[in-house]
Protein backbone atom coordinates (compact mmCIF):
# COMPACT_ATOMS: atom_id res chain seq x y z
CA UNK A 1 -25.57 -7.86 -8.71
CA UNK A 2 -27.32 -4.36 -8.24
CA UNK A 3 -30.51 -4.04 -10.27
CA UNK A 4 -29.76 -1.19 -12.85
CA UNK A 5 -31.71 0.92 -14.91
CA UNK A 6 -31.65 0.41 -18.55
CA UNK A 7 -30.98 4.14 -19.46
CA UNK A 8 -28.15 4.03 -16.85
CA UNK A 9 -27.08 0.37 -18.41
CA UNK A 10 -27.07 2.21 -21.90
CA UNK A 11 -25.38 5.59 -20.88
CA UNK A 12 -22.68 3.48 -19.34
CA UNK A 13 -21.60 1.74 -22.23
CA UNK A 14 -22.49 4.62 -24.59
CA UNK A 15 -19.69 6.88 -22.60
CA UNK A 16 -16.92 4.12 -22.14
CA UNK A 17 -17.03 3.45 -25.80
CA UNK A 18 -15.35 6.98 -27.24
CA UNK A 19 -13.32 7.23 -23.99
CA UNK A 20 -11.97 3.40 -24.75
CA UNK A 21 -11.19 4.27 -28.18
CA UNK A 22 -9.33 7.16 -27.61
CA UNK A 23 -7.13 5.27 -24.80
CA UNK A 24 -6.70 2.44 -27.69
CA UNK A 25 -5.77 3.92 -30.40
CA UNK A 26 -3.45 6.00 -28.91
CA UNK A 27 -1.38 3.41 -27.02
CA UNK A 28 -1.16 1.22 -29.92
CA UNK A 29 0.43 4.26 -32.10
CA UNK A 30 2.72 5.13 -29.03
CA UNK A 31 3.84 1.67 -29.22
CA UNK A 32 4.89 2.20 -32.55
CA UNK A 33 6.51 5.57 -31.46
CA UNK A 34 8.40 4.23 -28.39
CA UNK A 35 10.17 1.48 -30.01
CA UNK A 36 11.06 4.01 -33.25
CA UNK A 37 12.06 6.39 -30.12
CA UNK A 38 14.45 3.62 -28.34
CA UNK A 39 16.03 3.02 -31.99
CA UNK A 40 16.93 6.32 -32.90
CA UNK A 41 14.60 6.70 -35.19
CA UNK A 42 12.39 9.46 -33.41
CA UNK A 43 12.98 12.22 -31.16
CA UNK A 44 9.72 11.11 -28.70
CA UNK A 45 7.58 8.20 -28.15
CA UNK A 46 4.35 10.83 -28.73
CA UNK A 47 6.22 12.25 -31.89
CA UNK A 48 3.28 10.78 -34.30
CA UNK A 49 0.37 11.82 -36.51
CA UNK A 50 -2.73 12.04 -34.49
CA UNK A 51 -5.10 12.56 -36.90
CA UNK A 52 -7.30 15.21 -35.95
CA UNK A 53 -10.08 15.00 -32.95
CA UNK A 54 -11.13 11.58 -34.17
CA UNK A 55 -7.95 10.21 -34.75
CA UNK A 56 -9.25 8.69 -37.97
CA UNK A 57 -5.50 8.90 -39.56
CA UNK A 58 -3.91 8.30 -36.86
CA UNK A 59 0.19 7.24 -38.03
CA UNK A 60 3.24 6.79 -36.32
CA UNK A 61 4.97 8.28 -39.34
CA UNK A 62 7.99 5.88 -39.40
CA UNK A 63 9.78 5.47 -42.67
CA UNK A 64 10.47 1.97 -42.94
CA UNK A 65 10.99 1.70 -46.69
CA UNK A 66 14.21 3.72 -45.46
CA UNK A 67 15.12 1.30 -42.40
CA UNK A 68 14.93 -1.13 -44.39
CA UNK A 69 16.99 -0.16 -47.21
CA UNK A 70 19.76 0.66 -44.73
CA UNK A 71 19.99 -2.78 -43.52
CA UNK A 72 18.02 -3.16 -40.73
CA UNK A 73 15.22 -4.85 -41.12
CA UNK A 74 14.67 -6.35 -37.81
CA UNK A 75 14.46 -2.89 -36.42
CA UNK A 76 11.85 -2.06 -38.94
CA UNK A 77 9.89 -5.54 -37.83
CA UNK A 78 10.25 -4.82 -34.07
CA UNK A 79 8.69 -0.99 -34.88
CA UNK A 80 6.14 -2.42 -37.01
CA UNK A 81 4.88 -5.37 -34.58
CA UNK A 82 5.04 -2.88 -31.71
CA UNK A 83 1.58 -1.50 -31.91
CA UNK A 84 0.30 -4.60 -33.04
CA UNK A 85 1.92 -6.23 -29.56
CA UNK A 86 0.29 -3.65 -27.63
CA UNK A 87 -3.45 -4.74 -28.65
CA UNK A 88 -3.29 -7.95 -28.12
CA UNK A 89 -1.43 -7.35 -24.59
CA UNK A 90 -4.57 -5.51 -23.95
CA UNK A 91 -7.11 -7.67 -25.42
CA UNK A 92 -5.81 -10.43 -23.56
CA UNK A 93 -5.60 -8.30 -20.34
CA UNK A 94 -9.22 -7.35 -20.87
CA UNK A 95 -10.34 -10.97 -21.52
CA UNK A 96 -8.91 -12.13 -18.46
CA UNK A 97 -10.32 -8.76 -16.14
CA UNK A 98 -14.03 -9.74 -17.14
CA UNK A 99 -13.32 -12.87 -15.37
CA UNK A 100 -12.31 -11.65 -12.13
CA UNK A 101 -15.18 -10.29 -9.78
CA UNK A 102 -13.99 -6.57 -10.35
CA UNK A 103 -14.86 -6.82 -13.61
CA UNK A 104 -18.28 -7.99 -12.84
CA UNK A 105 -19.69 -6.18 -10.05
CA UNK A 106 -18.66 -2.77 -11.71
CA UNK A 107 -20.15 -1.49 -14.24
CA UNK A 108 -18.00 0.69 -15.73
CA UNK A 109 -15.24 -1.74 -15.55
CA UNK A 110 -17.54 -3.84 -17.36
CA UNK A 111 -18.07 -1.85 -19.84
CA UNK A 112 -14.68 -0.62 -20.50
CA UNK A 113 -13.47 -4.00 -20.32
CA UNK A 114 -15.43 -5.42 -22.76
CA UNK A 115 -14.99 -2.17 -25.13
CA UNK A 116 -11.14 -3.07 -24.93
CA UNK A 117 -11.67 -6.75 -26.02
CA UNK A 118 -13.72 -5.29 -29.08
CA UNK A 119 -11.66 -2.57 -30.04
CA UNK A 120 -8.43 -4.21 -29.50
CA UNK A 121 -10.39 -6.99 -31.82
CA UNK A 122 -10.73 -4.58 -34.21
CA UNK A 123 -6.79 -4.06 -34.39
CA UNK A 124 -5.91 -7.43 -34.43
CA UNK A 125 -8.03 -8.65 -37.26
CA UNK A 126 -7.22 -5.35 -39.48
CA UNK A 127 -3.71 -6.96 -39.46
CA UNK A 128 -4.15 -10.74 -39.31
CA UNK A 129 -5.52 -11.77 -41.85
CA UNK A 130 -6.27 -8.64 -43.76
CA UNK A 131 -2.98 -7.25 -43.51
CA UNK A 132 -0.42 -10.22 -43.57
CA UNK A 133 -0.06 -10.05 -47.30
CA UNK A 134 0.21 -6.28 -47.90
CA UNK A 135 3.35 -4.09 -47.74
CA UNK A 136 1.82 -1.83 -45.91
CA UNK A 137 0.47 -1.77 -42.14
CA UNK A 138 1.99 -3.94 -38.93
CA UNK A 139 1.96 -7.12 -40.10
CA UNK A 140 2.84 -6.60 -43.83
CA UNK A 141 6.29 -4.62 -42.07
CA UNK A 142 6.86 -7.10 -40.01
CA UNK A 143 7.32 -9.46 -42.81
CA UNK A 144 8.98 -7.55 -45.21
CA UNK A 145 11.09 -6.29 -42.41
CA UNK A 146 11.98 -9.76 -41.81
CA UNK A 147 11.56 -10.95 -45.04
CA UNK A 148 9.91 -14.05 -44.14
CA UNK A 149 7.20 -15.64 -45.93
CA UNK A 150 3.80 -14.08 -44.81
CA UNK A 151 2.62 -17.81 -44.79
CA UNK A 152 4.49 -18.10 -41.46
CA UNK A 153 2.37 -15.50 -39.51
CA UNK A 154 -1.15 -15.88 -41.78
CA UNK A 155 -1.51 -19.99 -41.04
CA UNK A 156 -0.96 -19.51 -36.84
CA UNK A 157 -2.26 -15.90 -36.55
CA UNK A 158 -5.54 -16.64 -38.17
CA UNK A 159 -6.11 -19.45 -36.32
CA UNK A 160 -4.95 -17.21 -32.66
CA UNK A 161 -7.45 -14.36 -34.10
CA UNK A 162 -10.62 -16.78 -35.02
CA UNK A 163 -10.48 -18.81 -31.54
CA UNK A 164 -10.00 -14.88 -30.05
CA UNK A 165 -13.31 -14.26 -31.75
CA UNK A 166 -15.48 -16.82 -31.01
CA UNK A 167 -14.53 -16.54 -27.43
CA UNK A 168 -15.34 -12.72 -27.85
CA UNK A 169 -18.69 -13.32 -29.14
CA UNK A 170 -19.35 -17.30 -27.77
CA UNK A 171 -18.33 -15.94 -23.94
CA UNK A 172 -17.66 -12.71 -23.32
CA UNK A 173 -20.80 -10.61 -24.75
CA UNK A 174 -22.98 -12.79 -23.13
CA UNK A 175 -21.50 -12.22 -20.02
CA UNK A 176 -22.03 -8.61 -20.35
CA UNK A 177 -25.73 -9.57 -21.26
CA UNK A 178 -25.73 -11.25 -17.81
CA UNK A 179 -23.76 -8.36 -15.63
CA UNK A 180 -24.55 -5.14 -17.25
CA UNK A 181 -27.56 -6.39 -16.79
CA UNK A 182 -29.25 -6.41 -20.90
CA UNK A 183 -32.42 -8.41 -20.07
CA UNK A 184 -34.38 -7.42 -23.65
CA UNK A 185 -33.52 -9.00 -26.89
CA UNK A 186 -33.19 -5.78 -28.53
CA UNK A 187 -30.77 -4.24 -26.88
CA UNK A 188 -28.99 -7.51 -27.13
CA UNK A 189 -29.34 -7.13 -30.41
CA UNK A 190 -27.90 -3.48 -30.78
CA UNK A 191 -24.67 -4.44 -28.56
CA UNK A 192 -24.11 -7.20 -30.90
CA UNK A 193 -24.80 -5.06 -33.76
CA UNK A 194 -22.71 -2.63 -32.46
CA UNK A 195 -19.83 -4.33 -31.79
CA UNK A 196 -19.66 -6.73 -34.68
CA UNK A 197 -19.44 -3.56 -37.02
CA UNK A 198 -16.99 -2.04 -35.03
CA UNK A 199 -14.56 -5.07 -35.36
CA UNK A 200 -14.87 -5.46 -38.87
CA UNK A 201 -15.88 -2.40 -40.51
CA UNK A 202 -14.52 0.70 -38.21
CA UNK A 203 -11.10 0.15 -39.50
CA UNK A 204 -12.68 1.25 -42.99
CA UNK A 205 -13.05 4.50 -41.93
CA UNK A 206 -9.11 4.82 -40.79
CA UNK A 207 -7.71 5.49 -44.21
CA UNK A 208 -7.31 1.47 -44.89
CA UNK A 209 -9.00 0.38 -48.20
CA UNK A 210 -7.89 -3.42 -49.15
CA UNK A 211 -9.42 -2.89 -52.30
CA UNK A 212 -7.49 0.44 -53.14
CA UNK A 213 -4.86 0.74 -51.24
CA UNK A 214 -1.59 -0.61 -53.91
CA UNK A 215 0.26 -2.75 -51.00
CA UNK A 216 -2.87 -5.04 -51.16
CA UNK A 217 -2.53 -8.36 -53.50
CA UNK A 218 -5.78 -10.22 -54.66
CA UNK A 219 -5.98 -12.87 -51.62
CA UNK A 220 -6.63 -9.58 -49.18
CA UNK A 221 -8.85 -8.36 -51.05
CA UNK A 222 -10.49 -11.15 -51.09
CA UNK A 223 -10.35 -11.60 -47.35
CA UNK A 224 -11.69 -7.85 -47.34
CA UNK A 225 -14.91 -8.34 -48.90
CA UNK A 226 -15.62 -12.01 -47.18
CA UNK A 227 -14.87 -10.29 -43.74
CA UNK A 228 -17.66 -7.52 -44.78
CA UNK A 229 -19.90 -10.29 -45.26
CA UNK A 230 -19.18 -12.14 -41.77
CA UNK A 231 -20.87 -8.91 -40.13
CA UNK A 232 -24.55 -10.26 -41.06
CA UNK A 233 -23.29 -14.02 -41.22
CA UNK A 234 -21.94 -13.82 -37.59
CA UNK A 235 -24.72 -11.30 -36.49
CA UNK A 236 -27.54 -14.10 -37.56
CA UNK A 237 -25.62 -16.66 -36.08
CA UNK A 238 -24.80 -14.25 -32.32
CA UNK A 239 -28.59 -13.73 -32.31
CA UNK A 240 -29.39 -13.40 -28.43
CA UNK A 241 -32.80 -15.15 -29.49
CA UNK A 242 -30.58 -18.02 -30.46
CA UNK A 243 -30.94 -21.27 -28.14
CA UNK A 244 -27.49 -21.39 -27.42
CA UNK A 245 -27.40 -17.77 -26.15
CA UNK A 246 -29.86 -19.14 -23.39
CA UNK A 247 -28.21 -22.22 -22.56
CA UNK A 248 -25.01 -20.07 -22.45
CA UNK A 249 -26.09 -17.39 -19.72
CA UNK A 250 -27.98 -20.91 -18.12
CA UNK A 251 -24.53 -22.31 -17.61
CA UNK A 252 -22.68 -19.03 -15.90
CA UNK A 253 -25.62 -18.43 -13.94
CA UNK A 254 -25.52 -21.65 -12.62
CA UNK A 255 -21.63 -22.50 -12.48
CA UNK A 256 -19.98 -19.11 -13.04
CA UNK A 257 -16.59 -19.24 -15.13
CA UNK A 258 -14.93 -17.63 -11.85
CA UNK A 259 -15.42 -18.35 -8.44
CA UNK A 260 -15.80 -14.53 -7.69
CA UNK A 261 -18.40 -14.32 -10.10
CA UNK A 262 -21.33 -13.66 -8.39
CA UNK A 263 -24.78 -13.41 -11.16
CA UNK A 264 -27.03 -12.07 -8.66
């Protein structure tokens, strides 16, 4: 592994992150918008709401109250999942790249990699389990659309999203510790900072408000304010001064999780 600079280490990441975001959110509403396209139901994949610059409303304006009513509800669960389907393709495509040597030895790949598995994150637990139980959102129309008991995807999904996570923040960050390189506990800290509010507190600033919004029972809201609380709970326990973060970057140093995984 090259030795870096910690300005260039910082600029990296600090550039990927916007440009990742863009690229996310984006595909995930045009995965809304292409499977509305190949029903009918709109005139182009790209027909949606963007949002403005920031894409902070960003909507695939689909009225599924309507599908629904007409009878086809499967349609409206395929449209509704289809965004959903498209982050965790890509967080599970970007969990698996920062294990090959690519992903590694280049920095931006690194970076842009890891961005995805956080962003994509961020997607993923906005729906399951905030979302399951609300009439609103991917999830919520996937359920109603199949009218199916939200039990069915809550129990499973949860338990998908939570062994996601600590694999995210058990594995993965370290790693970038490791290969970015980030050799001072501070900047640790802020990239674990960092990414820990952008999982479960960016979607907040998307137009989604559990304890507002009037598809949202009780038991989400519930789930709303205890996953506020997991960003210092989880941020205490991801501490890179923690013992376990040492023994962790120990262990790939030693016997990388790849054979092309070179620690340098």
């Amino acid at each position: 592994m090259k030795t870096r600079r910690p300005l260039t280490v910082f600029l990296i990441l600090a550039v990927t992150l916007p440009l990742v975001y863009y690229a996310i959110v984006l595909l995930h509403e045009w995965g809304h918008g292409t499977t509305a396209w190949l029903f009918g139901y709109k005139g182009s994949p790209f027909d949606v709401r963007y949002g403005g610059w920031l894409l902070l409303h960003c909507d695939e304006i689909v009225p599924y109250d309507r599908i629904i009513e007409s009878g086809d509800g499967l349609q409206a669960a395929l449209i509704g999942i289809s965004g959903f389907t498209v982050s965790t393709t890509l967080f599970l495509f970007s969990l698996f790249s920062l294990n090959r040597r690519f992903g590694a030895r280049s920095l931006w790949l690194l970076s842009v990699f890891f961005w995805s598995c956080v962003l994509n994150m961020t997607a993923i637990f906005g729906y399951i389990p905030l979302d399951t139980f609300s009439t609103e959102g991917d999830i919520g129309r996937f359920v109603h659309g199949l009218n199916i008991s939200p039990w069915l995807v809550f129990i499973p999904g949860t338990i998908l999203v939570a062994a996601g996570l600590y694999r995210l923040l058990r594995q993965e960050i370290v790693k970038v510790y490791i290969f970015a390189p980030i050799r001072t506990v501070l900047m640790r800290r802020i990239l674990l900072g960092t990414s820990l509010c952008l999982i479960f507190l960016l979607l907040y600033t998307h137009g989604y408000n559990p304890f507002t919004d009037s598809g949202t029972n009780t038991f989400s809201k519930v789930l709303a304010a205890l996953s506020i609380l997991l960003v210092p709970i989880l941020f205490v326990l991801c501490n890179p001064s923690k013992n376990w973060v040492e023994q962790t970057e120990k262990r790939f140093r030693e016997n990388p999780p790849n054979p092309t995984f070179h620690a340098g």
